[in-house]
C-alpha atoms as a PDB file:
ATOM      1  CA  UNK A   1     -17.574  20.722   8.713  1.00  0.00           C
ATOM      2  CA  UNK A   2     -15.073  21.486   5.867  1.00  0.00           C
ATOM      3  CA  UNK A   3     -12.276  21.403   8.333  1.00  0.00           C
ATOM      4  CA  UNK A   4     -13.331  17.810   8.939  1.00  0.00           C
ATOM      5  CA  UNK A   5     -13.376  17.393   5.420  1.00  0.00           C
ATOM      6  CA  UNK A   6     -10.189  18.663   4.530  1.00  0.00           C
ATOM      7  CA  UNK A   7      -8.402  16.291   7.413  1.00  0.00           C
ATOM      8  CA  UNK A   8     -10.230  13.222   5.919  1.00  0.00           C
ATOM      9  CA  UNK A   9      -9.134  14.194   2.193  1.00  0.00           C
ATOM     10  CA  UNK A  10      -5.488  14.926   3.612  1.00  0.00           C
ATOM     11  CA  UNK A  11      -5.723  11.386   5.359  1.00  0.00           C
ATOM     12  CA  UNK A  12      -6.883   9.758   2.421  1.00  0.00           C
ATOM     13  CA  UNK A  13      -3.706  11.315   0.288  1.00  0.00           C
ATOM     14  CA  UNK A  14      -1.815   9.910   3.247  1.00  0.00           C
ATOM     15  CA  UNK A  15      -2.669   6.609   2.927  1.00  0.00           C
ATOM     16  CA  UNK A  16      -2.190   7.087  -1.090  1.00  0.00           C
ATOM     17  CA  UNK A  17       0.797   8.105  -0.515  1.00  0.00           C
ATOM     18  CA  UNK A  18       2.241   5.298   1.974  1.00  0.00           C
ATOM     19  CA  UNK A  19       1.403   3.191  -0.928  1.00  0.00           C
ATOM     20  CA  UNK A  20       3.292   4.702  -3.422  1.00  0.00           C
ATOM     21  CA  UNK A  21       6.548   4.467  -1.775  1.00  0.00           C
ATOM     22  CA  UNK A  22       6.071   1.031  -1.361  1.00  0.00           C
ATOM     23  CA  UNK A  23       6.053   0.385  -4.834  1.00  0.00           C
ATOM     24  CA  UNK A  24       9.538   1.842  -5.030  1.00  0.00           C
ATOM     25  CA  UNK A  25      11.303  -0.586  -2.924  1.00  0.00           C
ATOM     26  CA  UNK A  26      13.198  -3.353  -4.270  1.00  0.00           C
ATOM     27  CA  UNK A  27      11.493  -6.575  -6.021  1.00  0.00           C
ATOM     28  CA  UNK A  28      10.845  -8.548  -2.624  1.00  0.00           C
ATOM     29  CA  UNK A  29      12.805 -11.592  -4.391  1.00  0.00           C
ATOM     30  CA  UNK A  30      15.483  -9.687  -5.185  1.00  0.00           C
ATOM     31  CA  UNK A  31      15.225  -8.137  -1.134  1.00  0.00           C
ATOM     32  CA  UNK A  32      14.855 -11.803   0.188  1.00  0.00           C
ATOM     33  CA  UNK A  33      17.667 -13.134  -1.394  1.00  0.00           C
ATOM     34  CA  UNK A  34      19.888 -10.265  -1.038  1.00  0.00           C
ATOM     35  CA  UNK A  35      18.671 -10.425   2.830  1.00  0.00           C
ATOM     36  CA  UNK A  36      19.504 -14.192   3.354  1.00  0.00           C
ATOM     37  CA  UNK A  37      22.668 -13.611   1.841  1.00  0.00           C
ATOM     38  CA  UNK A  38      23.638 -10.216   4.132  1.00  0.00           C
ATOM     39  CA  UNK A  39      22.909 -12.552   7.106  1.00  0.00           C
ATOM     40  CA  UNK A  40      24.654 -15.671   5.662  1.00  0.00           C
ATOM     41  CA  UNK A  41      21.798 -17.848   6.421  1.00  0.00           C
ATOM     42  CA  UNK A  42      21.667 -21.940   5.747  1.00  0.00           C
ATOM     43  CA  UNK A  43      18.935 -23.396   3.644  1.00  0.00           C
ATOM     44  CA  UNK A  44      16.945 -24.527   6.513  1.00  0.00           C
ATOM     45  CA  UNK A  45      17.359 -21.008   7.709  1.00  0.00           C
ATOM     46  CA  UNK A  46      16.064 -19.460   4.941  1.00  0.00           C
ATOM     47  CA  UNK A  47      13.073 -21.475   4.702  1.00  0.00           C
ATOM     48  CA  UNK A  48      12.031 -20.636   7.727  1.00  0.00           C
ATOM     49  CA  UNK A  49      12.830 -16.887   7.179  1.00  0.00           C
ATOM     50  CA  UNK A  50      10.972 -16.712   4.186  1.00  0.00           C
ATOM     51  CA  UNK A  51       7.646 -18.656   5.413  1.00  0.00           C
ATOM     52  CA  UNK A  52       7.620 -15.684   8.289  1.00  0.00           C
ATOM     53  CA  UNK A  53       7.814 -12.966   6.195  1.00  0.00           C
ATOM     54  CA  UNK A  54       5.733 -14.687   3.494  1.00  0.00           C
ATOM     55  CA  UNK A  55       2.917 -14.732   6.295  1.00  0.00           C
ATOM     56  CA  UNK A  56       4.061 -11.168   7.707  1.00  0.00           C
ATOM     57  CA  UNK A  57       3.116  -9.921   3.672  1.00  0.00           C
ATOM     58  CA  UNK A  58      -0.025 -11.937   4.064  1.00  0.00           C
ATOM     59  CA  UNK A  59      -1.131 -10.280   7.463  1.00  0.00           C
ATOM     60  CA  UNK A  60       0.201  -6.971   6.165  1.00  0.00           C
ATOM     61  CA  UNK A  61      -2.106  -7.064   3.151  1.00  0.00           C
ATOM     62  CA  UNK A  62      -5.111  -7.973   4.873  1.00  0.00           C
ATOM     63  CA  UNK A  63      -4.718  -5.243   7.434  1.00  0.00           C
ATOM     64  CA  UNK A  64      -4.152  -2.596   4.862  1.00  0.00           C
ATOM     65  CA  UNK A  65      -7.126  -4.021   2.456  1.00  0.00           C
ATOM     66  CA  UNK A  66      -9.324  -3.898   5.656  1.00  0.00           C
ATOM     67  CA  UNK A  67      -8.042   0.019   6.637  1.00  0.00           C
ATOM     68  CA  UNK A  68      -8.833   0.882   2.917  1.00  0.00           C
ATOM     69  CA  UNK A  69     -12.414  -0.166   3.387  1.00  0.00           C
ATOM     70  CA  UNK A  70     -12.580   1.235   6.415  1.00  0.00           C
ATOM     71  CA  UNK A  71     -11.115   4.568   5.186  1.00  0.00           C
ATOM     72  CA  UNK A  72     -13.775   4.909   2.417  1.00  0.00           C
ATOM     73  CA  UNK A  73     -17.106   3.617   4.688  1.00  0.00           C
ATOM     74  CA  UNK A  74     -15.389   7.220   6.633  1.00  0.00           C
ATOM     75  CA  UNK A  75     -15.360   9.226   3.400  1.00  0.00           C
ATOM     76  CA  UNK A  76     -18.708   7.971   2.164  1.00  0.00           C
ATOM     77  CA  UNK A  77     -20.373   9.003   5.138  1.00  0.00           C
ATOM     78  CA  UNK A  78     -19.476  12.732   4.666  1.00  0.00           C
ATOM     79  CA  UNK A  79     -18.733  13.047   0.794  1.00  0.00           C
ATOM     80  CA  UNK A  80     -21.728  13.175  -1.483  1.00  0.00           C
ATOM     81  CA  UNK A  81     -21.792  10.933  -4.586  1.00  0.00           C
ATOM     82  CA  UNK A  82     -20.078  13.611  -6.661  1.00  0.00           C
ATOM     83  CA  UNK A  83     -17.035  13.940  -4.579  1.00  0.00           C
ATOM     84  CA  UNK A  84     -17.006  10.225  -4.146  1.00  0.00           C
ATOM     85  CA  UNK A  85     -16.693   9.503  -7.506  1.00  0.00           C
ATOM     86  CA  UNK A  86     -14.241  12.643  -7.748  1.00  0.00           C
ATOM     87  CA  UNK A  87     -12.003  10.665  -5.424  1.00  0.00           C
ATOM     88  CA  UNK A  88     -12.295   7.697  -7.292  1.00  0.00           C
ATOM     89  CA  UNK A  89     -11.100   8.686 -10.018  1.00  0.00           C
ATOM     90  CA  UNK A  90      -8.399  10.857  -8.449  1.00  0.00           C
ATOM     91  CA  UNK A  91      -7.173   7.832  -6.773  1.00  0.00           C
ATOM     92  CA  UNK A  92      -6.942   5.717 -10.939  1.00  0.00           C
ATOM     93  CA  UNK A  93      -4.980   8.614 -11.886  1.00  0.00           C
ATOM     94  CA  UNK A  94      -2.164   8.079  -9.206  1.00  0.00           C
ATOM     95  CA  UNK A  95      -2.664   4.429  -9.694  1.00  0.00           C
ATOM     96  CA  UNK A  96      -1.895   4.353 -13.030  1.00  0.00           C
ATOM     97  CA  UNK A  97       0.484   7.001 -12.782  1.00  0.00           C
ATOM     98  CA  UNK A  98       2.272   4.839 -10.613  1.00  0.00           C
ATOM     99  CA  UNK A  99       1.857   1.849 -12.712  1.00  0.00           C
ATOM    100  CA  UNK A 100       3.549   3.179 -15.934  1.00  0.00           C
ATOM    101  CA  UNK A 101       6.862   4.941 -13.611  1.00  0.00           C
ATOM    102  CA  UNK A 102       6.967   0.962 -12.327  1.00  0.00           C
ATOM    103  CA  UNK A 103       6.854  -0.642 -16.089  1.00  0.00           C
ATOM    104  CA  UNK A 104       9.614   2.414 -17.127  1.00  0.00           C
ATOM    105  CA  UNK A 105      11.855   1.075 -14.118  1.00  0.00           C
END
């Protein structure tokens, strides 16, 4: 049982993690524009390159919002209300850890 445990918390810094290094790429304007330029693409071009990726983001959000929820329903079923809330708060701390290295960038 705490073997279980212990691969569910790792999993769950996992997925903390993935997001993190997200927030260190590149503004996505500034990756857009610099992308359109790199591949010297017209305006039509570009319009159409930016609705796909605009609805790539879109998808990409949902799935991960979805695989959050999903990841915590998991947790909650073998984490008592202690550790729950233990994780919660855990999980602020990065967050706003994260949050103050993006406002020093």
């Amino acid at each position: 049982m705490t073997n279980k445990i212990n691969k569910l918390l790792i999993a769950a810094v996992l997925v903390s993690l993935t997001s993190i290094s997200f927030a260190y790429e590149q503004p996505r304007q500034e990756r857009g524009g610099r992308m359109a330029q790199e591949l010297n693409l017209s305006a039509e071009q570009q319009e159409k390159f930016n609705s796909i990726i605009k609805e790539q983001r879109a998808t990409a959000k949902s799935w991960r919002q979805k695989h959050h929820e999903e990841t915590r329903e998991k947790l909650s079923q073998i984490l008592n209300e202690e550790q729950m809330k233990k994780l919660d708060e855990l999980k602020d701390k990065r967050s706003k850890k994260r949050n103050m290295r993006k406002r020093d960038r």
